[in-house]
PDB file of N, CA and C in Angstrom:
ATOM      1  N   UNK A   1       0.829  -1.186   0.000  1.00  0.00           N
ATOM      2  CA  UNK A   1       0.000   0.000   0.000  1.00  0.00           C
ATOM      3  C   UNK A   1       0.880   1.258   0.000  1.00  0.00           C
ATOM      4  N   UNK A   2       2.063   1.343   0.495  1.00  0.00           N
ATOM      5  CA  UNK A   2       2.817   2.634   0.806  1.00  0.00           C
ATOM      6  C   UNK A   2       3.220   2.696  -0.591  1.00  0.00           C
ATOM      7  N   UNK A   3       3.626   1.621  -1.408  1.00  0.00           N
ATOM      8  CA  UNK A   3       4.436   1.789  -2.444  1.00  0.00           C
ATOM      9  C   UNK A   3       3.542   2.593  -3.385  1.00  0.00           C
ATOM     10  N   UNK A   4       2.305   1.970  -3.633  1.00  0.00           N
ATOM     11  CA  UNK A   4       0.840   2.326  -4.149  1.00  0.00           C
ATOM     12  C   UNK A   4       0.969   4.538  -4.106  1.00  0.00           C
ATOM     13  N   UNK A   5       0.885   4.908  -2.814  1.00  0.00           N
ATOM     14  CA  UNK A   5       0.749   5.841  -2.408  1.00  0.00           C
ATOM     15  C   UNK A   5       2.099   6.856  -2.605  1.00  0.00           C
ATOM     16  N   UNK A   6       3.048   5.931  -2.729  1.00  0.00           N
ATOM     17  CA  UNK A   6       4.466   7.008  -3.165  1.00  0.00           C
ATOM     18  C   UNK A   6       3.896   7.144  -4.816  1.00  0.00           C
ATOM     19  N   UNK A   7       3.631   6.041  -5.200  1.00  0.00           N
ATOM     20  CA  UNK A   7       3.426   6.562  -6.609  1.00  0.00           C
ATOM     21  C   UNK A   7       2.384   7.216  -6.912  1.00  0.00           C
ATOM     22  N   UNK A   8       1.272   7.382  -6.085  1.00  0.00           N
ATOM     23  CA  UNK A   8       0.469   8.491  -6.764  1.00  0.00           C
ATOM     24  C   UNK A   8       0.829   9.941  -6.378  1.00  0.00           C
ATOM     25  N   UNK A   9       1.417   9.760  -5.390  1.00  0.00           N
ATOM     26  CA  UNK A   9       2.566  11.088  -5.091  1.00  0.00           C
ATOM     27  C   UNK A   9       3.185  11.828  -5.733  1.00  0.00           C
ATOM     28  N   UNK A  10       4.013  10.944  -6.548  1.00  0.00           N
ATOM     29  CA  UNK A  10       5.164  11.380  -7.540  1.00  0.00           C
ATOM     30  C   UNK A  10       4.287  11.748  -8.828  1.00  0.00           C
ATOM     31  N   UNK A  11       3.400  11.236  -9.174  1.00  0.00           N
ATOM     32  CA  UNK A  11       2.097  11.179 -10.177  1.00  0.00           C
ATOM     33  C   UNK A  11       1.494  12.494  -9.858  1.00  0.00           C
ATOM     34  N   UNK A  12       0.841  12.837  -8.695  1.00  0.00           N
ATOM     35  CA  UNK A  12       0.396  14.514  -8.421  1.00  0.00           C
ATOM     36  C   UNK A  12       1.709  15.308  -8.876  1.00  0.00           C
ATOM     37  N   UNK A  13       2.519  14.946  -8.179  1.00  0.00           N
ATOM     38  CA  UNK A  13       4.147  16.068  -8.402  1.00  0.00           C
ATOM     39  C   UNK A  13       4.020  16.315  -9.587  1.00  0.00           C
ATOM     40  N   UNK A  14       4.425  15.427 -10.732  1.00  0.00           N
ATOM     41  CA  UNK A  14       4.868  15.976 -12.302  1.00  0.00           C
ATOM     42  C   UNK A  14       3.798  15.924 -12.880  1.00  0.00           C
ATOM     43  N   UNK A  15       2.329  15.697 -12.841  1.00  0.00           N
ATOM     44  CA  UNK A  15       1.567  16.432 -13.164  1.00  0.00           C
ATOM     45  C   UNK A  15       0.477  17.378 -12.965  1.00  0.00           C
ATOM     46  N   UNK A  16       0.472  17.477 -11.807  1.00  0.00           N
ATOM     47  CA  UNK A  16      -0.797  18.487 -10.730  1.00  0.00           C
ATOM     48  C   UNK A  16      -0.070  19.677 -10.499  1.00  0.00           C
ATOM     49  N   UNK A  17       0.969  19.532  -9.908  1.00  0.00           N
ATOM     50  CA  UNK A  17       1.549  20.424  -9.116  1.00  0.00           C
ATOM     51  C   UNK A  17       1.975  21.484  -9.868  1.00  0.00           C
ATOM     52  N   UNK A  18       1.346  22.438  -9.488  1.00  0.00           N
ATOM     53  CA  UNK A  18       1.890  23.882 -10.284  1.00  0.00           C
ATOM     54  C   UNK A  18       3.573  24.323  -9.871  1.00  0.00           C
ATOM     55  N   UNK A  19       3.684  24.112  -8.565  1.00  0.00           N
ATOM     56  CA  UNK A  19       4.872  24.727  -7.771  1.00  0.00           C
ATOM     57  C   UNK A  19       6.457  23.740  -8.312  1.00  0.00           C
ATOM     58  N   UNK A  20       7.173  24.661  -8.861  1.00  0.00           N
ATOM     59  CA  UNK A  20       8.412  23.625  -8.842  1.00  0.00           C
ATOM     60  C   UNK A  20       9.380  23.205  -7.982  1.00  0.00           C
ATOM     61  N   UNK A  21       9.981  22.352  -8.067  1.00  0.00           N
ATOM     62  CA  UNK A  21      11.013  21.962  -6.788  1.00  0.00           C
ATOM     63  C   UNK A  21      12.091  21.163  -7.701  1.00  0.00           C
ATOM     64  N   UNK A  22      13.085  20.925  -7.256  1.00  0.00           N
ATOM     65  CA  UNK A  22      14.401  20.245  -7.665  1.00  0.00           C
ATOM     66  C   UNK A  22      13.820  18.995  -7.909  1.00  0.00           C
ATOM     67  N   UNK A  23      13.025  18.274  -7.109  1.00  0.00           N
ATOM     68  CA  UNK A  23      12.535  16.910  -7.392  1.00  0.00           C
ATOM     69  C   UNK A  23      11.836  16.529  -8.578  1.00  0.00           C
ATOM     70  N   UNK A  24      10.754  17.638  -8.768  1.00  0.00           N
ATOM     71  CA  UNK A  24      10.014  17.642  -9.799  1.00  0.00           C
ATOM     72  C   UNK A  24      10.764  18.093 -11.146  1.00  0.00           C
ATOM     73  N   UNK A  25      11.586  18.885 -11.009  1.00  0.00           N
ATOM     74  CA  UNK A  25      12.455  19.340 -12.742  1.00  0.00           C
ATOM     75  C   UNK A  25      13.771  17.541 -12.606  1.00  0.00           C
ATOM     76  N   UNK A  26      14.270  17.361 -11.923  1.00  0.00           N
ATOM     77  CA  UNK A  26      14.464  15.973 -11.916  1.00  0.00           C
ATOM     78  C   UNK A  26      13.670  15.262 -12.801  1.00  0.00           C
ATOM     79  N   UNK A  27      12.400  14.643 -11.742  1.00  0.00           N
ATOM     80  CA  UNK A  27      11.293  13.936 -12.540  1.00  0.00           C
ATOM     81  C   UNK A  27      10.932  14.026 -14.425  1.00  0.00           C
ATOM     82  N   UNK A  28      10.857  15.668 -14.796  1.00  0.00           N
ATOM     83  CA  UNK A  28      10.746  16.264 -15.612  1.00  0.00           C
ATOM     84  C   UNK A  28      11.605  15.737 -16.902  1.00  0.00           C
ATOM     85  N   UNK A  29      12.991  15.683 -16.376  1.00  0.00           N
ATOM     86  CA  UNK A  29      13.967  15.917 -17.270  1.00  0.00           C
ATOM     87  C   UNK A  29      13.976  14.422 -17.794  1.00  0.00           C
ATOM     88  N   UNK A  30      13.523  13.104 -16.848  1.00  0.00           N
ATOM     89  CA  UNK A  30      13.959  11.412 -17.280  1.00  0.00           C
ATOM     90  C   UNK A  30      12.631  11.412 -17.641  1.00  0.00           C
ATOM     91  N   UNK A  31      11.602  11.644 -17.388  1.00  0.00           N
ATOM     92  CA  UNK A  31      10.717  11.852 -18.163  1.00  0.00           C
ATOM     93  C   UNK A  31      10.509  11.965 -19.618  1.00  0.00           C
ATOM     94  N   UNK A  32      11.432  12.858 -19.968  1.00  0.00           N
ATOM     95  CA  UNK A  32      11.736  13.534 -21.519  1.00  0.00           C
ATOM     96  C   UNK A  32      12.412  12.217 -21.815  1.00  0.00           C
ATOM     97  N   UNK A  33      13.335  11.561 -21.136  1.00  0.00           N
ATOM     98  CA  UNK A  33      14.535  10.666 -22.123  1.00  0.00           C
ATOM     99  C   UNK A  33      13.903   9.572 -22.081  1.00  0.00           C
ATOM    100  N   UNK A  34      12.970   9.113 -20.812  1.00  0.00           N
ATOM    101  CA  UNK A  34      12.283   8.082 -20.612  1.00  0.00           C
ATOM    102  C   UNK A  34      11.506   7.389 -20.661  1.00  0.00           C
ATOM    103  N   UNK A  35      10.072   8.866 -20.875  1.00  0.00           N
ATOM    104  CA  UNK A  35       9.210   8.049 -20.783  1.00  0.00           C
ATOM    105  C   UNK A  35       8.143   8.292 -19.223  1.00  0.00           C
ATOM    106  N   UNK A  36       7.244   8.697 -19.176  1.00  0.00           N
ATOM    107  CA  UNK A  36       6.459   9.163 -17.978  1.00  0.00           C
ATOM    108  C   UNK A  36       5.893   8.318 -17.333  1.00  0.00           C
ATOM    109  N   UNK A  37       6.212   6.686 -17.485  1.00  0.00           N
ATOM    110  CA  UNK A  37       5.646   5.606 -16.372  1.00  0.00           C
ATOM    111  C   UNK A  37       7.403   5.190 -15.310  1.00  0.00           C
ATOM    112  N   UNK A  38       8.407   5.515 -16.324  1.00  0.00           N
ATOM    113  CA  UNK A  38       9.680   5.409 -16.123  1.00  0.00           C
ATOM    114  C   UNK A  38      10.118   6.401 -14.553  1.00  0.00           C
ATOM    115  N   UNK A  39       9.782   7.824 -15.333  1.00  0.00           N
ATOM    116  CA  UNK A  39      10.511   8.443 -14.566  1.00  0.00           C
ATOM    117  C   UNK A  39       9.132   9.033 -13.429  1.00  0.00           C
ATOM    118  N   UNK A  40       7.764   8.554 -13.156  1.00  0.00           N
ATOM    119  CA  UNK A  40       7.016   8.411 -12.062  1.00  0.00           C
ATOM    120  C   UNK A  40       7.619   7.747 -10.635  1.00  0.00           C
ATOM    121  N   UNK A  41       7.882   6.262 -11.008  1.00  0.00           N
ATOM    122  CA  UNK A  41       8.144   5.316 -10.540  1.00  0.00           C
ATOM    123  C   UNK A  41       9.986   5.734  -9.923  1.00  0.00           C
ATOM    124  N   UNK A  42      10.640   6.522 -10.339  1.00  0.00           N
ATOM    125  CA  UNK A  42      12.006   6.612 -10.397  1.00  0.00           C
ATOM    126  C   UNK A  42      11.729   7.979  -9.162  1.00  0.00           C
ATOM    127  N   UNK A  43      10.569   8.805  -9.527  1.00  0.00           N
ATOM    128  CA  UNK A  43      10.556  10.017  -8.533  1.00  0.00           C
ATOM    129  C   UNK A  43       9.767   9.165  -7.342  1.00  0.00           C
ATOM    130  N   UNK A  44       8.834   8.239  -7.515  1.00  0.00           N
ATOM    131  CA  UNK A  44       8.666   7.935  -6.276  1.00  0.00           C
ATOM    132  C   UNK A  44       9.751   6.962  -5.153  1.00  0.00           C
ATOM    133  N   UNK A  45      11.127   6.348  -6.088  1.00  0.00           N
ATOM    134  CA  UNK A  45      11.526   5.816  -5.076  1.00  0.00           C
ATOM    135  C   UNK A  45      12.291   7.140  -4.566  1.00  0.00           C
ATOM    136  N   UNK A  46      12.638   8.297  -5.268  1.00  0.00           N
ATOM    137  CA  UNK A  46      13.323   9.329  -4.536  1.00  0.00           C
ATOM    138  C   UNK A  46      12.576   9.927  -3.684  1.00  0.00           C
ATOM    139  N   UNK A  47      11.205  10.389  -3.267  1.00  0.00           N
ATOM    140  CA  UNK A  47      10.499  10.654  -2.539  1.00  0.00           C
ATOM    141  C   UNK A  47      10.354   9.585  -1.461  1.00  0.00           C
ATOM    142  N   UNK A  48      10.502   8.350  -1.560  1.00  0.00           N
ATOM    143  CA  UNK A  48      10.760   7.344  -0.213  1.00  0.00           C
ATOM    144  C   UNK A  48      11.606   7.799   0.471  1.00  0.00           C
ATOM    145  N   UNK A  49      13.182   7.647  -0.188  1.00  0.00           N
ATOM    146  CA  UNK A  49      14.060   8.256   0.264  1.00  0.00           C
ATOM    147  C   UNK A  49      14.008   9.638   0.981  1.00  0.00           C
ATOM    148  N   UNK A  50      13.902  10.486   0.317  1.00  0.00           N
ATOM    149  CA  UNK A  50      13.627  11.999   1.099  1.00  0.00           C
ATOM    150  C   UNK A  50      12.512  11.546   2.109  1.00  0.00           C
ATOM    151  N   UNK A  51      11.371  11.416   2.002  1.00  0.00           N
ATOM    152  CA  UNK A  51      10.912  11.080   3.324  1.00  0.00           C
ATOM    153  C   UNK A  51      11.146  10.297   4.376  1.00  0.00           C
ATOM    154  N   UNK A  52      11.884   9.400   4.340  1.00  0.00           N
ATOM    155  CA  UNK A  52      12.436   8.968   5.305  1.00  0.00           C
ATOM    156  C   UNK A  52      13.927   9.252   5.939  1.00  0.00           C
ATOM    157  N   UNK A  53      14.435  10.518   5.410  1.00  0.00           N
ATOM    158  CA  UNK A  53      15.596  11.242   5.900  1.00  0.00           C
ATOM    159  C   UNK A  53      14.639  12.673   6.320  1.00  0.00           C
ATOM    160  N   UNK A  54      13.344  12.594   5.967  1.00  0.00           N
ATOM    161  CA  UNK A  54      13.226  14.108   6.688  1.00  0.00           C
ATOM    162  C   UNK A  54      12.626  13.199   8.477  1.00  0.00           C
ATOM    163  N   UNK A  55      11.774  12.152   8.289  1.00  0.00           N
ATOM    164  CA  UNK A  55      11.482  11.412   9.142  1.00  0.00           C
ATOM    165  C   UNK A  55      12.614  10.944  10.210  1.00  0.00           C
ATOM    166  N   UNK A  56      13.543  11.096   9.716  1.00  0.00           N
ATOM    167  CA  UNK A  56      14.853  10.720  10.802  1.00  0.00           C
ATOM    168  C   UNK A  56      15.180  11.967  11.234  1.00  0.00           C
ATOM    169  N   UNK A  57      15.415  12.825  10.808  1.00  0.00           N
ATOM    170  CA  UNK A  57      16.101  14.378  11.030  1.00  0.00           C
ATOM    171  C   UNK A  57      15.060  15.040  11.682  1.00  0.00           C
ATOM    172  N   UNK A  58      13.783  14.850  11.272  1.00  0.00           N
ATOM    173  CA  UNK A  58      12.762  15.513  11.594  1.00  0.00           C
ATOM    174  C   UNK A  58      12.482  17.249  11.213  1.00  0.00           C
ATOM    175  N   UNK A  59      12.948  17.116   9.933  1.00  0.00           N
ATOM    176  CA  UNK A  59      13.139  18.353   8.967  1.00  0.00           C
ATOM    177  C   UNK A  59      11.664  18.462   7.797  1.00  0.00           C
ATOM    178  N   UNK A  60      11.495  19.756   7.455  1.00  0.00           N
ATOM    179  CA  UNK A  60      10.287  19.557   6.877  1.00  0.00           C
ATOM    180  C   UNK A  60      11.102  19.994   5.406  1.00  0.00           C
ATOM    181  N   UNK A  61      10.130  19.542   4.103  1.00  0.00           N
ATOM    182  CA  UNK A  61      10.793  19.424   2.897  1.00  0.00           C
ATOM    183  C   UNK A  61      10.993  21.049   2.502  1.00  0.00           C
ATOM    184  N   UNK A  62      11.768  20.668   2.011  1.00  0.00           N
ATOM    185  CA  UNK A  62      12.780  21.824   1.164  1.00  0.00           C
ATOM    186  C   UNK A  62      12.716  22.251  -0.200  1.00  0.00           C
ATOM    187  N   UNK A  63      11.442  22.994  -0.806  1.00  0.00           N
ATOM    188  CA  UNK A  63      11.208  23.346  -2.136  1.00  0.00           C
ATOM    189  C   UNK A  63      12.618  23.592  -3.258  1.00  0.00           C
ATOM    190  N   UNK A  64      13.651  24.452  -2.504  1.00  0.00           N
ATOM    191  CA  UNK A  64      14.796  24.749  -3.287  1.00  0.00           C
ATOM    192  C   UNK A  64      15.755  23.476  -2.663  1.00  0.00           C
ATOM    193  N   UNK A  65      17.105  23.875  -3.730  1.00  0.00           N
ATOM    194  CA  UNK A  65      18.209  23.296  -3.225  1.00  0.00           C
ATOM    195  C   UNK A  65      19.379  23.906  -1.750  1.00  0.00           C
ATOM    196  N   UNK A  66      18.835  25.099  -1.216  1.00  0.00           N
ATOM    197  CA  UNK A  66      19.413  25.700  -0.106  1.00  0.00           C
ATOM    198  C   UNK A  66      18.375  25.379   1.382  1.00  0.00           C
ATOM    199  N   UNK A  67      18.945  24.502   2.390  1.00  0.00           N
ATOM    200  CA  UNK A  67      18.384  24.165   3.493  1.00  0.00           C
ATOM    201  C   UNK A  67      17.385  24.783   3.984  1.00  0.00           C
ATOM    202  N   UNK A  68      16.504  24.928   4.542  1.00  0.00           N
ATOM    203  CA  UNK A  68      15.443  25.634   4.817  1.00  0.00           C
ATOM    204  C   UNK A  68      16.008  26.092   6.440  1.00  0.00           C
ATOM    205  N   UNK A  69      16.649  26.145   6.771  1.00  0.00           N
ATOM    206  CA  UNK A  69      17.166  26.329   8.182  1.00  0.00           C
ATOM    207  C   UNK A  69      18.432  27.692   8.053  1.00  0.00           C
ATOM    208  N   UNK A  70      18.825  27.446   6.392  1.00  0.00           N
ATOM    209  CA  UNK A  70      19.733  28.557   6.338  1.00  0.00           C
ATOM    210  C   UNK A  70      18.940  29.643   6.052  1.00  0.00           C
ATOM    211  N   UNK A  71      19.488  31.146   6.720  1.00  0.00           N
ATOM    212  CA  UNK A  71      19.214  32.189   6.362  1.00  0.00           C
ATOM    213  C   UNK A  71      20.126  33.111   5.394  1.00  0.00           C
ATOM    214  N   UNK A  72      19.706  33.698   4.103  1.00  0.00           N
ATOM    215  CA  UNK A  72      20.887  34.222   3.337  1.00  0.00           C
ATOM    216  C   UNK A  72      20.419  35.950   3.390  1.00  0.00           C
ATOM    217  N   UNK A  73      21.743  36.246   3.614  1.00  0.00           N
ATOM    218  CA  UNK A  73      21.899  37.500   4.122  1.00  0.00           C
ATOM    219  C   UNK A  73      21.850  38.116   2.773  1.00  0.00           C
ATOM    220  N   UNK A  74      20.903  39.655   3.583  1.00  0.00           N
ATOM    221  CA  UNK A  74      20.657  40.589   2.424  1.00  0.00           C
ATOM    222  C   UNK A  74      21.333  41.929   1.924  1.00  0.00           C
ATOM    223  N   UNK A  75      22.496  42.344   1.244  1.00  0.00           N
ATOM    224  CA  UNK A  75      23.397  43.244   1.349  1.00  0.00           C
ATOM    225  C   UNK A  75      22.167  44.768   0.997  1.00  0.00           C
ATOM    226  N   UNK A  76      22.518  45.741   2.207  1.00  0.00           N
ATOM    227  CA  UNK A  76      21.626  46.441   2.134  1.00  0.00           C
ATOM    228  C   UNK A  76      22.628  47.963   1.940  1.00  0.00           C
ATOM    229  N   UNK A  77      22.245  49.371   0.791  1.00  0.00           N
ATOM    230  CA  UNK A  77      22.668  50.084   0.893  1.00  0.00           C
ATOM    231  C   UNK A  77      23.577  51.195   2.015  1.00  0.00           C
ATOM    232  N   UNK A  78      24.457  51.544   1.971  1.00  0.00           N
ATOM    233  CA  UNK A  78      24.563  52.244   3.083  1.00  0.00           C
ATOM    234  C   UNK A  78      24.382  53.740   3.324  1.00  0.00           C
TER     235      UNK A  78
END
């Protein structure tokens, strides 16, 4: 059943989801070379993965590629 549910996951991601993320232009790109039952199945075992390292860390997901915990400083006129 979980496996079932990662894949309709990855299935909303590359095609529902308006919002982009590193995972999804991933998905996107093996998609193109692959084939869209290919690279579903390929984003949902990466979404296992990420969820079960945010589940250990206890970190919530990260739309970009910069940590969500970092703050980037804003150079302001003087």
């Amino acid at each position: 059943m979980t496996r079932t549910h990662l894949v309709q996951a990855a299935t909303v991601l590359l095609t529902s989801c308006k919002k982009w993320s590193v995972l999804k232009a991933w998905g996107m790109k093996i998609a193109k070379r692959h084939g869209f039952f290919k690279a579903r199945i390929a984003v949902a075992r990466k979404l296992a993965t990420i969820l079960c390292k945010m589940w250990l860390k206890g970190q919530e997901f990260c739309w970009t590629k910069a940590p969500a915990n970092t703050v980037l400083a804003v150079a302001t006129p003087a």
